[in-house]
N, C-alpha and C. Protein backbone atom coordinates (compact mmCIF):
# COMPACT_ATOMS: atom_id res chain seq x y z
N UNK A 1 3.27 17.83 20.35
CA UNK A 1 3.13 17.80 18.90
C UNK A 1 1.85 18.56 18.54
N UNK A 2 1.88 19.20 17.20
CA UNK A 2 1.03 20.79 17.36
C UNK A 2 -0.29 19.51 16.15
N UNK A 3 -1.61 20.24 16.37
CA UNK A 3 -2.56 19.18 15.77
C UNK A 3 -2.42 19.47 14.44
N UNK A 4 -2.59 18.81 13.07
CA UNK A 4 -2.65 18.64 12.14
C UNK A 4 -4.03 20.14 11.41
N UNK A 5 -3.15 20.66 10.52
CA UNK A 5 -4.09 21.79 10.09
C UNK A 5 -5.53 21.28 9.73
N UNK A 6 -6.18 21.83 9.89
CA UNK A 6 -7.86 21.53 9.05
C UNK A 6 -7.45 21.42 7.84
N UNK A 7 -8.44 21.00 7.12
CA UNK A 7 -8.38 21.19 5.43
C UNK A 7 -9.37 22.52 4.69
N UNK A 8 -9.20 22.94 4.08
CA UNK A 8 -10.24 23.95 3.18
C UNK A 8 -11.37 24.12 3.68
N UNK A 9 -12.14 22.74 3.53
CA UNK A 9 -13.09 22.57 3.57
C UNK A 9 -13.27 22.50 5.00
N UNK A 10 -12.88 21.74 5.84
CA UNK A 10 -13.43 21.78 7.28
C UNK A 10 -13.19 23.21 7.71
N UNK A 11 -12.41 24.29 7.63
CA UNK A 11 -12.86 25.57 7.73
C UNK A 11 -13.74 26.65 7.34
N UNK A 12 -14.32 26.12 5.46
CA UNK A 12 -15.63 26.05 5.45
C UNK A 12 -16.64 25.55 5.97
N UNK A 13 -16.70 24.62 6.75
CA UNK A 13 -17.43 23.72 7.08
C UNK A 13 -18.39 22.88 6.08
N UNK A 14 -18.17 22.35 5.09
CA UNK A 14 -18.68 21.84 4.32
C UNK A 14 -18.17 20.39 3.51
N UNK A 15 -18.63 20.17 3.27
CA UNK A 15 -18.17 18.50 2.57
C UNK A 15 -17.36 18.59 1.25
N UNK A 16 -16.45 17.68 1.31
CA UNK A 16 -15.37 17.66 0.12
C UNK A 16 -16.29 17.79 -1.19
N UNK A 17 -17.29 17.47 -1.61
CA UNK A 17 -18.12 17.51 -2.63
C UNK A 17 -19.28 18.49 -3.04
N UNK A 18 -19.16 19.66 -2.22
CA UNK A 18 -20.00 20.73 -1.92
C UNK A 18 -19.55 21.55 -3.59
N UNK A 19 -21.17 21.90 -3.74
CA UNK A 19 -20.89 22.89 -4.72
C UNK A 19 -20.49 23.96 -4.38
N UNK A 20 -20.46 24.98 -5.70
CA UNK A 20 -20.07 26.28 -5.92
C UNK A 20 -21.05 27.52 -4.33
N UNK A 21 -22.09 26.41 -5.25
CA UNK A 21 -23.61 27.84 -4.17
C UNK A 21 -23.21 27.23 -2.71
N UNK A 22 -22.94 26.03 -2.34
CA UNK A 22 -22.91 26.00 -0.96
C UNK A 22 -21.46 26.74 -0.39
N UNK A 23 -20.52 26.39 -1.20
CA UNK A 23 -19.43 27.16 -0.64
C UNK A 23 -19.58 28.55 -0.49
N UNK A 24 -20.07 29.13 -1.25
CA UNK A 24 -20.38 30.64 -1.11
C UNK A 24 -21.23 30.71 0.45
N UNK A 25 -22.60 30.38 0.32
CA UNK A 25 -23.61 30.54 0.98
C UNK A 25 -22.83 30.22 2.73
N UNK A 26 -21.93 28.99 2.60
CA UNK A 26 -21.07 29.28 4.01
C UNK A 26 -19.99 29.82 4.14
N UNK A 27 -19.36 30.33 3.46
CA UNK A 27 -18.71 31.61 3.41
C UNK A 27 -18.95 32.69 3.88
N UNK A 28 -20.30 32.96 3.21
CA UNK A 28 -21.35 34.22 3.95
C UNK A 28 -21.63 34.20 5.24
N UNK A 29 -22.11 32.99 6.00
CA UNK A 29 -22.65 33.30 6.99
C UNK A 29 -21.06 32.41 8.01
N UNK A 30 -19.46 32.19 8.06
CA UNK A 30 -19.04 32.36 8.42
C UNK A 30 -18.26 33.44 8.57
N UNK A 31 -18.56 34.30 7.23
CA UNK A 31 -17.49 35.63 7.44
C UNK A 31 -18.05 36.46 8.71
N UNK A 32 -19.71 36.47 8.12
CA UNK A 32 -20.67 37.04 9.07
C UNK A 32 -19.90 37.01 10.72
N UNK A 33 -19.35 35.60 10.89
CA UNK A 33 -19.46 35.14 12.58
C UNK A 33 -17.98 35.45 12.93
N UNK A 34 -17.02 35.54 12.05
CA UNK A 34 -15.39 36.01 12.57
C UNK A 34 -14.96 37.08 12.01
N UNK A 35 -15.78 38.42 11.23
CA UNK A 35 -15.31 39.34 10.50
C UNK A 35 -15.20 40.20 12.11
N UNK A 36 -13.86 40.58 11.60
CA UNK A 36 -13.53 41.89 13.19
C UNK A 36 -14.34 42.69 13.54
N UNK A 37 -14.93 42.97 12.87
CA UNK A 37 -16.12 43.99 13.22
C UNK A 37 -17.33 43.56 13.87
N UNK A 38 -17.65 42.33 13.47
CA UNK A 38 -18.89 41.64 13.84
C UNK A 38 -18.74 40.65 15.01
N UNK A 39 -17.83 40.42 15.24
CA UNK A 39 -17.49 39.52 16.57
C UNK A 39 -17.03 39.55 17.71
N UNK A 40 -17.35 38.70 19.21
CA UNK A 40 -16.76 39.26 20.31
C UNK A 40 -15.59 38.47 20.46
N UNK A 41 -15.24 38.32 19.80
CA UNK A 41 -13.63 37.57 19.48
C UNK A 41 -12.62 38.40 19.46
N UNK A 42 -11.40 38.37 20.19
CA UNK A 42 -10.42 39.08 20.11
C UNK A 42 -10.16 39.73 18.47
N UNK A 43 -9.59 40.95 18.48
CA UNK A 43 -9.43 41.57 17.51
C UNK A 43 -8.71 40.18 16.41
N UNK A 44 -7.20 40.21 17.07
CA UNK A 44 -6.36 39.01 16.18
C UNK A 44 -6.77 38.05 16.36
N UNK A 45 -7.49 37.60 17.51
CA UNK A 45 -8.15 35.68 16.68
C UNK A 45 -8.99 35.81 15.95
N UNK A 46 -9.76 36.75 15.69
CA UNK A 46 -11.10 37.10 14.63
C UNK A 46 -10.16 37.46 13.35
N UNK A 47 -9.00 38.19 13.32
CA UNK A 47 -8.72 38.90 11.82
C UNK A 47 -8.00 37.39 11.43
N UNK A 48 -7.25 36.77 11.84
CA UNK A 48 -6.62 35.02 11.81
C UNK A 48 -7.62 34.01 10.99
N UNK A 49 -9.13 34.05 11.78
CA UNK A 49 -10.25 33.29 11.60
C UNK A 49 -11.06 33.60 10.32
N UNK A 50 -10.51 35.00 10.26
CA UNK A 50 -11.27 35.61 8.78
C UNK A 50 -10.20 35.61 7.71
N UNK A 51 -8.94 35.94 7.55
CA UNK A 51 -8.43 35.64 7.01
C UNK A 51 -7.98 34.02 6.54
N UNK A 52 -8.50 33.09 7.48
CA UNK A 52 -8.11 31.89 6.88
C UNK A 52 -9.55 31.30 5.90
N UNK A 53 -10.26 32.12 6.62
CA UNK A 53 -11.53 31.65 5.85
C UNK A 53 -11.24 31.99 3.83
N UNK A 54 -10.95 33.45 4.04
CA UNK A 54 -10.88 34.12 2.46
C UNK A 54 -10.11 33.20 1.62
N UNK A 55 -8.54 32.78 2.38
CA UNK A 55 -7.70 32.24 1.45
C UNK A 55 -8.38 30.61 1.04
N UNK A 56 -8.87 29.94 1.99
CA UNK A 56 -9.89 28.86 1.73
C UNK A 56 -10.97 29.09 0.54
N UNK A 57 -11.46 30.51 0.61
CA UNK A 57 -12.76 30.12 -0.34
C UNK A 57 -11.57 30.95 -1.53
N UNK A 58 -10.94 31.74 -1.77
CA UNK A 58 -10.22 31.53 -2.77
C UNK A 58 -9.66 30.40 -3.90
N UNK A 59 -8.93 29.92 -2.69
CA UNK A 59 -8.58 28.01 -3.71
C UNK A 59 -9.61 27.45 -3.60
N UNK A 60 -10.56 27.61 -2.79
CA UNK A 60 -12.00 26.74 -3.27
C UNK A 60 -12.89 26.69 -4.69
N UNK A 61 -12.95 28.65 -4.44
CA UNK A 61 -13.87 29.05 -5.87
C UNK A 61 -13.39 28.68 -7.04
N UNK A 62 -11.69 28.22 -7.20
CA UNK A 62 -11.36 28.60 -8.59
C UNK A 62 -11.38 27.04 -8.94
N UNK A 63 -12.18 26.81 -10.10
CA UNK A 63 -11.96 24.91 -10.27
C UNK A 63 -11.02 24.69 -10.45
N UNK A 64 -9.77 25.36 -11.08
CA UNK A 64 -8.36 24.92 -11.22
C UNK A 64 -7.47 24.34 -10.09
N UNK A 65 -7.63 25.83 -9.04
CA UNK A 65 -7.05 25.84 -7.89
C UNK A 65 -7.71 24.27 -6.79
N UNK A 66 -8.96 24.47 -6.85
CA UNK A 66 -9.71 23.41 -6.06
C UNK A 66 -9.07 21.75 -6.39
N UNK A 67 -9.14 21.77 -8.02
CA UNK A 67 -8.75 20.01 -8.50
C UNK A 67 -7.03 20.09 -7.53
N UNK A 68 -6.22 20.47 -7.66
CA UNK A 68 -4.77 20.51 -7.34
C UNK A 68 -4.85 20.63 -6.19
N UNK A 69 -6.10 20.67 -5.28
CA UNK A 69 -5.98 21.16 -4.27
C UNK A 69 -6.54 19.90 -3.44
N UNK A 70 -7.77 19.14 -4.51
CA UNK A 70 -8.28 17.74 -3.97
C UNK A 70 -7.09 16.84 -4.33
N UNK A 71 -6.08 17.06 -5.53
CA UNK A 71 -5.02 15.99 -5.64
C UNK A 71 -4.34 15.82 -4.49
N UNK A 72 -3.89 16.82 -3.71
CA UNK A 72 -2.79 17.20 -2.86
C UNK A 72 -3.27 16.34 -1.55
N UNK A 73 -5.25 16.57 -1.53
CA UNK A 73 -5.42 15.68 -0.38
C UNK A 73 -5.31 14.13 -0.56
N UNK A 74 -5.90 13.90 -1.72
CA UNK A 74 -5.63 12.65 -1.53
C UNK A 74 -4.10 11.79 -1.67
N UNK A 75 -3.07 12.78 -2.26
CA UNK A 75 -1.98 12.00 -2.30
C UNK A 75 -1.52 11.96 -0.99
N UNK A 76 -1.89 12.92 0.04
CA UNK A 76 -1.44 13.12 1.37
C UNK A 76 -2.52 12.00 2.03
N UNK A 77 -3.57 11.44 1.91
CA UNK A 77 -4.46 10.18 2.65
C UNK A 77 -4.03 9.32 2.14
N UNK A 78 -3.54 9.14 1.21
CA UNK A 78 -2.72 7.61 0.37
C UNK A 78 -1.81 7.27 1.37
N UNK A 79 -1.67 5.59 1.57
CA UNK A 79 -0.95 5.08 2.26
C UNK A 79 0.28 5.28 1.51
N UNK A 80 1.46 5.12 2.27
CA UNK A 80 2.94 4.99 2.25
C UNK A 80 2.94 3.85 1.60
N UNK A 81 4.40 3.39 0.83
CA UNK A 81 4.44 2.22 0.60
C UNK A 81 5.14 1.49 1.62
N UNK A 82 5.15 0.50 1.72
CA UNK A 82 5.87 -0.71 2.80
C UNK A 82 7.18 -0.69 2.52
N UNK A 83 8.16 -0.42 3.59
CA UNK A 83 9.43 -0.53 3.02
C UNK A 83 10.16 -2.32 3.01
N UNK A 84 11.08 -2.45 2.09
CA UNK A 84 11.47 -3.74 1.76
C UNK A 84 12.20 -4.12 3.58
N UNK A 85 12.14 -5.42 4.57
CA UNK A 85 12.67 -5.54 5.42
C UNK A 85 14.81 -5.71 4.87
N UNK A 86 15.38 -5.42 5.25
CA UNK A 86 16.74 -5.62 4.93
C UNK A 86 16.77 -6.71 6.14
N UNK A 87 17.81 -7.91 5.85
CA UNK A 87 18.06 -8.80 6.50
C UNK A 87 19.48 -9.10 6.22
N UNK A 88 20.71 -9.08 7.31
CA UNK A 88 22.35 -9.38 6.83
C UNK A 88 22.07 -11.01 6.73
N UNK A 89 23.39 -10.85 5.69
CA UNK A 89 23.58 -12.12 5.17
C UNK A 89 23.72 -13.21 5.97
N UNK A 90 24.15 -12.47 7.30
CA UNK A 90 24.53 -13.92 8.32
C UNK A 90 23.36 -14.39 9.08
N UNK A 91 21.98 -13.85 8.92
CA UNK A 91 20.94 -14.20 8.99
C UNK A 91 20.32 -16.12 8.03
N UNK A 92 20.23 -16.85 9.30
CA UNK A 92 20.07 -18.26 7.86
C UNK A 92 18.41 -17.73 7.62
N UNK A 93 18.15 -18.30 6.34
CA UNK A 93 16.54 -18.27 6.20
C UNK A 93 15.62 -19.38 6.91
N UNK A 94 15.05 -18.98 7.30
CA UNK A 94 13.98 -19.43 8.13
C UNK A 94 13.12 -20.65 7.41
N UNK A 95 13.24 -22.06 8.50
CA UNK A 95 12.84 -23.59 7.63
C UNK A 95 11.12 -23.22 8.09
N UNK A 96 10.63 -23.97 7.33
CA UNK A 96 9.47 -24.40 7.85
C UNK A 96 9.16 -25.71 7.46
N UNK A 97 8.16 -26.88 8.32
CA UNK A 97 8.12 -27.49 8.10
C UNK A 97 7.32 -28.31 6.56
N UNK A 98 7.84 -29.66 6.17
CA UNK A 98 7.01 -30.10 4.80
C UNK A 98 5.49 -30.48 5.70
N UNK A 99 4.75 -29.50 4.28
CA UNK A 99 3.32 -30.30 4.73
C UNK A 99 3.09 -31.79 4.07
N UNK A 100 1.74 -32.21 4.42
CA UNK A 100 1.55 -33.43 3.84
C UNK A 100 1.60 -33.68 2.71
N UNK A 101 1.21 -32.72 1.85
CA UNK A 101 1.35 -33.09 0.53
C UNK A 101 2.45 -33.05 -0.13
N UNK A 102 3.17 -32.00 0.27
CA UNK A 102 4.87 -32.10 0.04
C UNK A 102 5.52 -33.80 0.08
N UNK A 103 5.14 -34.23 1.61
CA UNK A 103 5.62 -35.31 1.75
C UNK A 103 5.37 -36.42 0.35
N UNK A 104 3.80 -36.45 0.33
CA UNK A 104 3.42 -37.59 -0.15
C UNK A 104 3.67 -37.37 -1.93
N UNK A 105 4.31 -36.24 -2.26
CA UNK A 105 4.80 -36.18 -3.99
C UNK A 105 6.50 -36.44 -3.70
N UNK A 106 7.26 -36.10 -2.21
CA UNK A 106 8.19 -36.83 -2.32
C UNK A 106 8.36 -38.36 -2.26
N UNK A 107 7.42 -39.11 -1.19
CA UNK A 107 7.06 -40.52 -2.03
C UNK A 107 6.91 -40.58 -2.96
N UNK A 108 6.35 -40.30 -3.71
CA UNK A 108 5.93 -40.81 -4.93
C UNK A 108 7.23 -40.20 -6.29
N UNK A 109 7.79 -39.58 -5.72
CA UNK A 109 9.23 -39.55 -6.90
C UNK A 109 10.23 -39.89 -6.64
N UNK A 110 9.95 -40.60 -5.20
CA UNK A 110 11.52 -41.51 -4.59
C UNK A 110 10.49 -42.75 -4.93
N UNK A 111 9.43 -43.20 -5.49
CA UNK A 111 9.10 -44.48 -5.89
C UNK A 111 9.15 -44.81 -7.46
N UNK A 112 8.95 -43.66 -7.56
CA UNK A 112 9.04 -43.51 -9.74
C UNK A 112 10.81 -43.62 -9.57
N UNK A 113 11.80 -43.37 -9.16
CA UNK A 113 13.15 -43.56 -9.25
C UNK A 113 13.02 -44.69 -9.10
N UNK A 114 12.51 -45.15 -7.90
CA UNK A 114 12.76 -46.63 -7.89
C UNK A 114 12.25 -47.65 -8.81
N UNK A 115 11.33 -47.28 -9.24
CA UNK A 115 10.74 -48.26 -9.71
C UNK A 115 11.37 -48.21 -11.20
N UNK A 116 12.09 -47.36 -11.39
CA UNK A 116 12.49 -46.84 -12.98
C UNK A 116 13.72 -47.58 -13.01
N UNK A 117 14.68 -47.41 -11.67
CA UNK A 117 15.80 -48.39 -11.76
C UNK A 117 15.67 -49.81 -11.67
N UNK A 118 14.92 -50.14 -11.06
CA UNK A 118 14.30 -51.90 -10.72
C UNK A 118 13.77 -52.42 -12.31
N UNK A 119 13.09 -51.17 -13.12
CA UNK A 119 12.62 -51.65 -14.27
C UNK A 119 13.95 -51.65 -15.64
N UNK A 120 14.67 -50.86 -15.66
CA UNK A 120 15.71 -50.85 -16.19
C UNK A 120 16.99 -51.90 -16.13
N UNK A 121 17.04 -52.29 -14.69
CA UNK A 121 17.97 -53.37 -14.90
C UNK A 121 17.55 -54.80 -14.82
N UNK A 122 15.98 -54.67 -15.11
CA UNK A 122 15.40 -56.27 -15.06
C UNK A 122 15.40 -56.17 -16.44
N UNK A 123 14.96 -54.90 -16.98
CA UNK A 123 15.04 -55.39 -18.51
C UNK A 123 16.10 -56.02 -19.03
N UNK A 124 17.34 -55.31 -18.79
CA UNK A 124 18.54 -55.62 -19.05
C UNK A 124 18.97 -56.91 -18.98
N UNK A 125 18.66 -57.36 -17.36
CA UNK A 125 19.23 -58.64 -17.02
C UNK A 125 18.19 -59.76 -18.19
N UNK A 126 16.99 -59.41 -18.34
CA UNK A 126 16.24 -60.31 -19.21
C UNK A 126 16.70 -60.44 -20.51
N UNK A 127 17.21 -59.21 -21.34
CA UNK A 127 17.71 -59.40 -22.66
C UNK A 127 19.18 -59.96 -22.76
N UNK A 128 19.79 -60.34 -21.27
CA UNK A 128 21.59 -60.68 -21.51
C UNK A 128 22.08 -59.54 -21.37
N UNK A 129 22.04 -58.74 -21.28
CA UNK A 129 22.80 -57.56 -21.38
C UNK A 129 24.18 -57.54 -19.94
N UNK A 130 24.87 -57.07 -20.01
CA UNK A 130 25.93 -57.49 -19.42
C UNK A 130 25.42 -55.59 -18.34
N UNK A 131 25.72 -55.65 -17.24
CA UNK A 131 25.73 -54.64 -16.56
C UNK A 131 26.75 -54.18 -16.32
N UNK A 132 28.01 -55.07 -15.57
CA UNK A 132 29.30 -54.84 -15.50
C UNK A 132 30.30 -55.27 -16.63
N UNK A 133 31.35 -54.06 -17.35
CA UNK A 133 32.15 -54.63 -18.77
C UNK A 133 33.57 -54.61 -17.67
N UNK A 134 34.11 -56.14 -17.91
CA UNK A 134 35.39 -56.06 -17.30
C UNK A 134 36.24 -54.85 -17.64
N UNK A 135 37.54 -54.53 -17.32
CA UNK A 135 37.76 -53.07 -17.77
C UNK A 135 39.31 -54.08 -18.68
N UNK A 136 39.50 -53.56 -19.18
CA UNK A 136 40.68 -53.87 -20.28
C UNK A 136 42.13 -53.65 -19.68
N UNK A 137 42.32 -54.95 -20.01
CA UNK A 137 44.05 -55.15 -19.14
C UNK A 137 45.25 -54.32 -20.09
N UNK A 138 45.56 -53.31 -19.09
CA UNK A 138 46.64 -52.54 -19.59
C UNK A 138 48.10 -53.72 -19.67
């Protein structure tokens, strides 16, 4: 797998936040070090090395070109989003156990039932109230 291109700037050698004068000023003294003429670098790895330099300080110099050019990096360093897991239906969902407090509010609303029915039919039985109505002879 072939390595991931440099960026602009690491072929300038300079920091994502570098001004105008520094980009120039290393411009200058890298053209200086890979221009064909000036180097003991093979003809084509020197004209490669100089030519990638120019098209770099090109989209560098122009602020237009540069902003679209910092968007591009950072949408490319932005994480991915997480994809949703898919799970088939014949998958059951997964129990976990009740914690304590779970437990102890299901006591306490299996005791409010109870205590709601125990209070309801004592009332009843106290006022006469009939609980069971015979059912009517057909």
């Amino acid at each position: 797998m072939a390595a991931p291109a440099p960026s602009l700037y690491e072929l300038l050698e300079v920091s994502a936040d570098a001004s105008a004068e520094q980009l120039r000023a290393s411009f200058r003294q890298l053209s200086k070090r890979f221009h064909p003429d000036t180097t003991a670098l093979p003809p084509a790895e020197a004209s490669r090395c100089f030519n990638q330099l120019q098209e770099a300080m090109a989209v560098l110099a122009d602020p237009e070109q540069r902003r679209r050019y910092d968007t591009s990096l950072a949408e490319a360093a932005a994480p991915l989003p997480v994809p949703l897991v898919w799970r088939p239906a014949s998958d059951p969902p997964q129990r976990r156990e009740l914690s304590g407090g779970e437990w102890f509010a299901l006591v306490l609303l299996g005791g409010a039932l109870l205590f709601s029915l125990v209070l309801g039919v004592g009332l009843a039985w106290w006022r006469g109230v009939a609980l069971l109505h015979d059912a009517p002879q057909l």
